[in-house]
N, C-alpha and C. Protein backbone atom coordinates (compact mmCIF):
# COMPACT_ATOMS: atom_id res chain seq x y z
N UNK A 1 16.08 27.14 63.76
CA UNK A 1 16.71 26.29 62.85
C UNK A 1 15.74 25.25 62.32
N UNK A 2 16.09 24.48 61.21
CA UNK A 2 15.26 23.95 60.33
C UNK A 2 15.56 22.48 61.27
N UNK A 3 13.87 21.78 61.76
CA UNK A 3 13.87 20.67 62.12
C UNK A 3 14.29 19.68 61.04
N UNK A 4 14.78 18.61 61.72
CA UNK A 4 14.96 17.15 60.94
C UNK A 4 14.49 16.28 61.18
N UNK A 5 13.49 15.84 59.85
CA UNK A 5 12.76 14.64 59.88
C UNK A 5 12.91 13.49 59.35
N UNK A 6 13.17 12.80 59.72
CA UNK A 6 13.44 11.64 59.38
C UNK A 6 12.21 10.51 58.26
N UNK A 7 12.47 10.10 57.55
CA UNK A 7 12.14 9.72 56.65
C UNK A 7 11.06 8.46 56.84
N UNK A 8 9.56 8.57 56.90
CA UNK A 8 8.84 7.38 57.57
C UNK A 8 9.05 6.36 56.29
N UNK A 9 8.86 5.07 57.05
CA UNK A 9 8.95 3.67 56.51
C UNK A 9 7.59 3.41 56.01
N UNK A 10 7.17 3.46 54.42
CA UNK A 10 5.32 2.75 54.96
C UNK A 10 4.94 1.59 55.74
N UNK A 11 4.05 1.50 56.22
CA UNK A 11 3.67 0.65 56.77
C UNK A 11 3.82 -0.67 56.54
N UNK A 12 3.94 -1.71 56.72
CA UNK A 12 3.75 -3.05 55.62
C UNK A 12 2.47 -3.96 56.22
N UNK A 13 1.69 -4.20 55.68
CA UNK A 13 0.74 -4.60 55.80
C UNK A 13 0.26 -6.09 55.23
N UNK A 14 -0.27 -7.41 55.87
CA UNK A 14 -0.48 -8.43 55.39
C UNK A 14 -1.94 -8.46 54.70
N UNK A 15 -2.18 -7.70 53.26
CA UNK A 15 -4.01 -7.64 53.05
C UNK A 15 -3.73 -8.81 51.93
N UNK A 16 -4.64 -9.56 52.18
CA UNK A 16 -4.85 -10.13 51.14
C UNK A 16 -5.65 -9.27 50.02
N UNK A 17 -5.34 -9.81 48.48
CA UNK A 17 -6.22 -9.21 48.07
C UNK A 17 -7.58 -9.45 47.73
N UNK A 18 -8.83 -8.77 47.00
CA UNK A 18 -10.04 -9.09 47.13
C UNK A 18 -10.19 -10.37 45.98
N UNK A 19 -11.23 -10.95 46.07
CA UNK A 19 -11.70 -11.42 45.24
C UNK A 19 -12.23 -11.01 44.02
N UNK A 20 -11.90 -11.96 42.54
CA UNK A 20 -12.41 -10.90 41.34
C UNK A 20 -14.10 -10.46 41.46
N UNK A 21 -14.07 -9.29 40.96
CA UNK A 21 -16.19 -9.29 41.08
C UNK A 21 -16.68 -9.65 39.90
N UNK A 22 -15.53 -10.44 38.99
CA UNK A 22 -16.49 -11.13 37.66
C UNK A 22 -15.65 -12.77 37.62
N UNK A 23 -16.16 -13.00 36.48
CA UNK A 23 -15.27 -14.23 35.76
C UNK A 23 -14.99 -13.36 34.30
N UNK A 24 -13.21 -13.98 34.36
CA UNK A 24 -12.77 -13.81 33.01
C UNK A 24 -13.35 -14.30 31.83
N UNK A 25 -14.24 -15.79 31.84
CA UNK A 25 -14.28 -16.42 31.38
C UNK A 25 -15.80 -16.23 30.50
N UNK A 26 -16.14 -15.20 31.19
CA UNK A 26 -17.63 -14.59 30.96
C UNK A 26 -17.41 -13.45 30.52
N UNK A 27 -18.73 -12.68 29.54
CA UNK A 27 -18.24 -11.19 29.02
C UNK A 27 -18.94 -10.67 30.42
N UNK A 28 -18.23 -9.29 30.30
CA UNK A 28 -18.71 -8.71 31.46
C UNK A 28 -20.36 -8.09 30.86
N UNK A 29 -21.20 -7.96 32.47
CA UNK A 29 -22.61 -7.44 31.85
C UNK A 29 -22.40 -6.12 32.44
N UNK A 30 -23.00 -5.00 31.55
CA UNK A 30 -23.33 -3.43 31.72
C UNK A 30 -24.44 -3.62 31.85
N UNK A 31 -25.20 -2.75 32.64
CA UNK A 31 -26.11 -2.11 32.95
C UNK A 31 -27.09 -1.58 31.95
N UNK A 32 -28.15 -1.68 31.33
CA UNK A 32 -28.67 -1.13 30.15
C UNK A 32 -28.17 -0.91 28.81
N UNK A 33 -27.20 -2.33 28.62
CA UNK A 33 -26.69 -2.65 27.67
C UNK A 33 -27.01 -3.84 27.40
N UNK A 34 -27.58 -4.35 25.95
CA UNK A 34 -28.17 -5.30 25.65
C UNK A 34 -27.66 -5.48 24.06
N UNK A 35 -26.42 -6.45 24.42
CA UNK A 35 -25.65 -6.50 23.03
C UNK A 35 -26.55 -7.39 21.69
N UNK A 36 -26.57 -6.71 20.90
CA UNK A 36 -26.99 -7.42 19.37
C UNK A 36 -26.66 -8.89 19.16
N UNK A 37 -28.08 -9.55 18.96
CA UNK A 37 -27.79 -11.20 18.84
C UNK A 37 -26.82 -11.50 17.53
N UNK A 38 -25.87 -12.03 18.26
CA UNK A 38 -24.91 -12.98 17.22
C UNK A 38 -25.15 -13.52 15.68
N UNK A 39 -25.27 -12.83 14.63
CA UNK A 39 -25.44 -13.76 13.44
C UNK A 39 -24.32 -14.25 13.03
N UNK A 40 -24.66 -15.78 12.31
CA UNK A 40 -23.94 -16.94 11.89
C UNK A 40 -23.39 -16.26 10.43
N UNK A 41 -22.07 -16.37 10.19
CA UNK A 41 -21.02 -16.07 9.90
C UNK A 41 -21.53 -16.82 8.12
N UNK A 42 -21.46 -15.77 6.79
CA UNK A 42 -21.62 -16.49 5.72
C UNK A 42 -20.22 -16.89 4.95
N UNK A 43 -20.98 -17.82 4.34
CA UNK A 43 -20.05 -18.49 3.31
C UNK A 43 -19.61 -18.16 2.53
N UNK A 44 -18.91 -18.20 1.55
CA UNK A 44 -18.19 -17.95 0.47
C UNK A 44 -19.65 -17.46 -0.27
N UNK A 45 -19.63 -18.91 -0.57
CA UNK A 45 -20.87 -19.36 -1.38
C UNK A 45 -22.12 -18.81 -1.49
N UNK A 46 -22.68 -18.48 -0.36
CA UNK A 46 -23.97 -17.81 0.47
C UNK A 46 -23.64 -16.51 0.30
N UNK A 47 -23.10 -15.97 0.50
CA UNK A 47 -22.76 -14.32 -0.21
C UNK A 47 -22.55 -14.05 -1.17
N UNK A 48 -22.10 -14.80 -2.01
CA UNK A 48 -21.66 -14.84 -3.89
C UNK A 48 -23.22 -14.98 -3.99
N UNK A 49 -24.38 -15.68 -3.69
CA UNK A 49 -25.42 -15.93 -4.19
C UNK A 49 -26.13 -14.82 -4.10
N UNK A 50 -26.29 -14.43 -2.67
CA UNK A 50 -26.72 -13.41 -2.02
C UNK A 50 -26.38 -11.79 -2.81
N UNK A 51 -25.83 -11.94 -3.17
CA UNK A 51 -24.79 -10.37 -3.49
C UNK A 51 -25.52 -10.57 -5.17
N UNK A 52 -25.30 -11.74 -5.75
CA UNK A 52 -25.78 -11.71 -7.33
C UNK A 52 -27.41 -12.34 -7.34
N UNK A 53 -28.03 -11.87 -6.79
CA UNK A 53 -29.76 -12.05 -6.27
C UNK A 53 -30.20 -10.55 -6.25
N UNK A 54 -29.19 -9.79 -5.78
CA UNK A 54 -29.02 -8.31 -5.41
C UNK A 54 -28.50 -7.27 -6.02
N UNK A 55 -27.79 -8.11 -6.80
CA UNK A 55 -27.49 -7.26 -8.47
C UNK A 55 -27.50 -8.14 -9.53
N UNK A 56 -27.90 -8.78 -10.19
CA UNK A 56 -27.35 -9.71 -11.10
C UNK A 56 -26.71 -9.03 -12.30
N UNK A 57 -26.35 -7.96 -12.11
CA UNK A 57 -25.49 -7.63 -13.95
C UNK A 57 -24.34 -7.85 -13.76
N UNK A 58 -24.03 -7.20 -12.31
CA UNK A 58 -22.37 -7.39 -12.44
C UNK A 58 -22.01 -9.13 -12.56
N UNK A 59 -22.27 -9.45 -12.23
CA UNK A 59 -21.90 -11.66 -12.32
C UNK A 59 -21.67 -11.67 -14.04
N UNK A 60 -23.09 -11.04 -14.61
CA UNK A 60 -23.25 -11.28 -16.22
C UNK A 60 -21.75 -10.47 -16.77
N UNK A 61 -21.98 -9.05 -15.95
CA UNK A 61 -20.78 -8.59 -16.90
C UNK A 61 -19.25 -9.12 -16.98
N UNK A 62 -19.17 -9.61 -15.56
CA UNK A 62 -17.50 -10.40 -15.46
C UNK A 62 -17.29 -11.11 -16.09
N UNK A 63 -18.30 -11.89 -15.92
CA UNK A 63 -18.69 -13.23 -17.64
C UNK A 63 -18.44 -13.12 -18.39
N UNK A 64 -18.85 -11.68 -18.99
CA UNK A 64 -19.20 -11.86 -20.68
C UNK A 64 -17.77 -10.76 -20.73
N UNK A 65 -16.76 -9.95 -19.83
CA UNK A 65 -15.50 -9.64 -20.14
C UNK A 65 -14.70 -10.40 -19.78
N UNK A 66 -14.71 -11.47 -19.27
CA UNK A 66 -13.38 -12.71 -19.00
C UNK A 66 -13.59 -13.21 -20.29
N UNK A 67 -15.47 -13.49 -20.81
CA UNK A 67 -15.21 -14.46 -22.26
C UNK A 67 -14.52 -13.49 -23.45
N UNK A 68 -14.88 -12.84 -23.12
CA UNK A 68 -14.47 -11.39 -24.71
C UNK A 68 -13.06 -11.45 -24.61
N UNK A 69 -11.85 -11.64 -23.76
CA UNK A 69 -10.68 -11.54 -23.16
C UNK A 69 -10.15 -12.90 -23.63
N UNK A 70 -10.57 -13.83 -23.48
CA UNK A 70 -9.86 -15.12 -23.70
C UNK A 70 -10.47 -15.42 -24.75
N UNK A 71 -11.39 -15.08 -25.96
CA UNK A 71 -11.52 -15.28 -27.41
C UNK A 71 -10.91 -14.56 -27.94
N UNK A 72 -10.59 -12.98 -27.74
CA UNK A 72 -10.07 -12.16 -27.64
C UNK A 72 -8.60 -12.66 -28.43
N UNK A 73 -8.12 -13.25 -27.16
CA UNK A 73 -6.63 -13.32 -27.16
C UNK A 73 -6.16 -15.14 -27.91
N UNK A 74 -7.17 -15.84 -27.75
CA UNK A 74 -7.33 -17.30 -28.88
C UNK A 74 -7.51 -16.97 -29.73
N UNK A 75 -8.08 -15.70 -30.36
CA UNK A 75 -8.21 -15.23 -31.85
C UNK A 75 -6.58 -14.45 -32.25
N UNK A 76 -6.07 -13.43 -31.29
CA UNK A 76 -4.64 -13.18 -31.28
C UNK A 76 -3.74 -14.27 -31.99
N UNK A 77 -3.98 -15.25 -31.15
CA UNK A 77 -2.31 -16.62 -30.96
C UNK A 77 -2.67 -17.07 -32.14
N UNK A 78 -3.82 -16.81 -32.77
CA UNK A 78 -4.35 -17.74 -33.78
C UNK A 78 -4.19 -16.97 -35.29
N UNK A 79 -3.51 -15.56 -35.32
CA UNK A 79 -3.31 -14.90 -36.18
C UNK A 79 -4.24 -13.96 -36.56
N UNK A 80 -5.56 -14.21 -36.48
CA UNK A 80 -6.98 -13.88 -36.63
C UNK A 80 -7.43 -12.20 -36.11
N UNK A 81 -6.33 -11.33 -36.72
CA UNK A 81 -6.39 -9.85 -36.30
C UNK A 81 -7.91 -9.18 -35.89
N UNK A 82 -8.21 -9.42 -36.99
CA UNK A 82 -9.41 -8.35 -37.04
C UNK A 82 -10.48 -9.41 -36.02
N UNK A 83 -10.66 -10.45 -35.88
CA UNK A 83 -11.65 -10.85 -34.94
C UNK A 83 -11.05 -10.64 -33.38
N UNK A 84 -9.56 -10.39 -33.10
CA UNK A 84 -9.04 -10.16 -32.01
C UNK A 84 -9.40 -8.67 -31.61
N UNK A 85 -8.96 -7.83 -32.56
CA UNK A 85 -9.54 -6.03 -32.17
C UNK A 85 -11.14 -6.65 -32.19
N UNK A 86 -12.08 -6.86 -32.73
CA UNK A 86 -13.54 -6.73 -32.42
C UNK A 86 -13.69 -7.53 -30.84
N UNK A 87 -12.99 -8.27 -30.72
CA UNK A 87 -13.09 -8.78 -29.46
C UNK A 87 -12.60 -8.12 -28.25
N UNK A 88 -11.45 -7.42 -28.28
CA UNK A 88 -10.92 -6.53 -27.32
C UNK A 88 -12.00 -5.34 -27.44
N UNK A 89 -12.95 -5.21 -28.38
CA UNK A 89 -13.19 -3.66 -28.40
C UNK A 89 -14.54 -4.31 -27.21
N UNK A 90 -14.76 -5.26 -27.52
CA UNK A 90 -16.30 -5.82 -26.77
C UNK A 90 -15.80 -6.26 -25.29
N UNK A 91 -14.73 -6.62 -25.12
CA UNK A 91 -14.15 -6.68 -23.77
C UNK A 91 -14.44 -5.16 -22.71
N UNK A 92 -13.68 -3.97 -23.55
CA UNK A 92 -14.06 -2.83 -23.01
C UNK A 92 -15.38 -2.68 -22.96
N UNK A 93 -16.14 -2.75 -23.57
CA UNK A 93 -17.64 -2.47 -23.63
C UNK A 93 -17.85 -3.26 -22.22
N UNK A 94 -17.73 -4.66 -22.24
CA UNK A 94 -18.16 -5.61 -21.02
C UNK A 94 -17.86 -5.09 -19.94
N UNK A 95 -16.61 -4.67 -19.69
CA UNK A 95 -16.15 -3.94 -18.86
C UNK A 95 -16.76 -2.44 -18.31
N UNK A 96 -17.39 -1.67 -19.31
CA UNK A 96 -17.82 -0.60 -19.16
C UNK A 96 -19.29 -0.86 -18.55
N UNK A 97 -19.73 -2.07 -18.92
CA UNK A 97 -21.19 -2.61 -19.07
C UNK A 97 -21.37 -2.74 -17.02
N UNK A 98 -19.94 -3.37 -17.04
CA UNK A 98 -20.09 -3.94 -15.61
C UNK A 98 -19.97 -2.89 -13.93
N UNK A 99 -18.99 -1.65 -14.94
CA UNK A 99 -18.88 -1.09 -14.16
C UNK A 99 -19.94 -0.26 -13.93
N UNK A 100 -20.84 0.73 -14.51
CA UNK A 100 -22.16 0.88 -14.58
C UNK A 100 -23.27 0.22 -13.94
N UNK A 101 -23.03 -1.35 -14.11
CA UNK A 101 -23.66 -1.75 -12.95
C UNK A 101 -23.32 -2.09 -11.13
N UNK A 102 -22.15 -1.74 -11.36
CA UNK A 102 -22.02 -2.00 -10.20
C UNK A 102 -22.01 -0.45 -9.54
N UNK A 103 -21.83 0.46 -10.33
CA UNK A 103 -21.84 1.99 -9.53
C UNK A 103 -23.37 1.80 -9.38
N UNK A 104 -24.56 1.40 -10.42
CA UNK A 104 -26.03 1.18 -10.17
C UNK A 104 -26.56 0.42 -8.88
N UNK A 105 -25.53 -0.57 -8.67
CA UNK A 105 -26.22 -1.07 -7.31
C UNK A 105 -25.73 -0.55 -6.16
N UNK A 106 -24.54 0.41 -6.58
CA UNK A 106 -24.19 1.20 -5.26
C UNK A 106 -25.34 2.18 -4.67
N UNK A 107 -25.86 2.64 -5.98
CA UNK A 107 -26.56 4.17 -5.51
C UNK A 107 -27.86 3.40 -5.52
N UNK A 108 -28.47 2.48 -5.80
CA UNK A 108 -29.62 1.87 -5.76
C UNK A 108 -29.65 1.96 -4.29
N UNK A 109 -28.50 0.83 -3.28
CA UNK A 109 -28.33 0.04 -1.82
C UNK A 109 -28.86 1.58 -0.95
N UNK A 110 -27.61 2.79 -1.94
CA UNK A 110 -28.00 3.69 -0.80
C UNK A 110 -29.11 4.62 -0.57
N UNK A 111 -29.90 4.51 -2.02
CA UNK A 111 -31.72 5.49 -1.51
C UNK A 111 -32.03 4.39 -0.83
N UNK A 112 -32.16 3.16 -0.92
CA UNK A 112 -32.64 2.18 -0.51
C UNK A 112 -32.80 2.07 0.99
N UNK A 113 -31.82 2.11 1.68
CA UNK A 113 -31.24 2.43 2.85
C UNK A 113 -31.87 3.92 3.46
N UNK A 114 -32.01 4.87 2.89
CA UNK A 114 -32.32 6.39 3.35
C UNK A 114 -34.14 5.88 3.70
N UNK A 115 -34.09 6.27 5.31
CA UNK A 115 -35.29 6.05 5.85
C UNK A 115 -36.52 7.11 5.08
């Protein structure tokens, strides 16, 4: 016949537990890991400069299609048809001008980049 066993209790045991083997308060260190020094965080400002040092058309072209856009449309309110179409038509152009350069500094960054 099939013995009966009775059901053991675990043990209970008073362990303390261990001590942590780091501080939270610290990053932990790996072994032949040597993390990349920290650079200081840019500015608005310092990257707008930086970025148009590194392309300067696109800055020119936003320029010269925000101005084409708002003479554009002061020539509109102002009745002034035909200087409003020559102005919208130069807006697109600005626009076309800008985008060109900015696909140019795309593919420039990336031969640039190719070791």
């Amino acid at each position: 016949m099939a013995a009966t066993t009775s059901p053991v209790a675990p043990e209970k045991t008073d362990k303390v537990p261990p001590a942590m083997p780091f501080d939270f308060s610290q990053p932990p260190v790996i072994e032949g890991f040597n993390p990349l020094p920290r650079f200081s965080e840019e500015t608005f400002k310092q990257k707008f400069t930086r970025k148009a040092k590194e392309n300067p058309f696109v800055p020119i072209g936003c320029l010269a299609t925000a101005g084409a856009l708002i003479y554009g449309l002061r020539a509109f309110h102002q009745g002034k048809t035909r200087q409003s179409q020559l102005l919208m038509r130069g807006r697109i152009f600005a626009q076309g001008f800008t985008v060109f350069a900015i696909i140019f500094g795309v593919v420039t960054t990336a031969v640039k980049s190719k070791p």
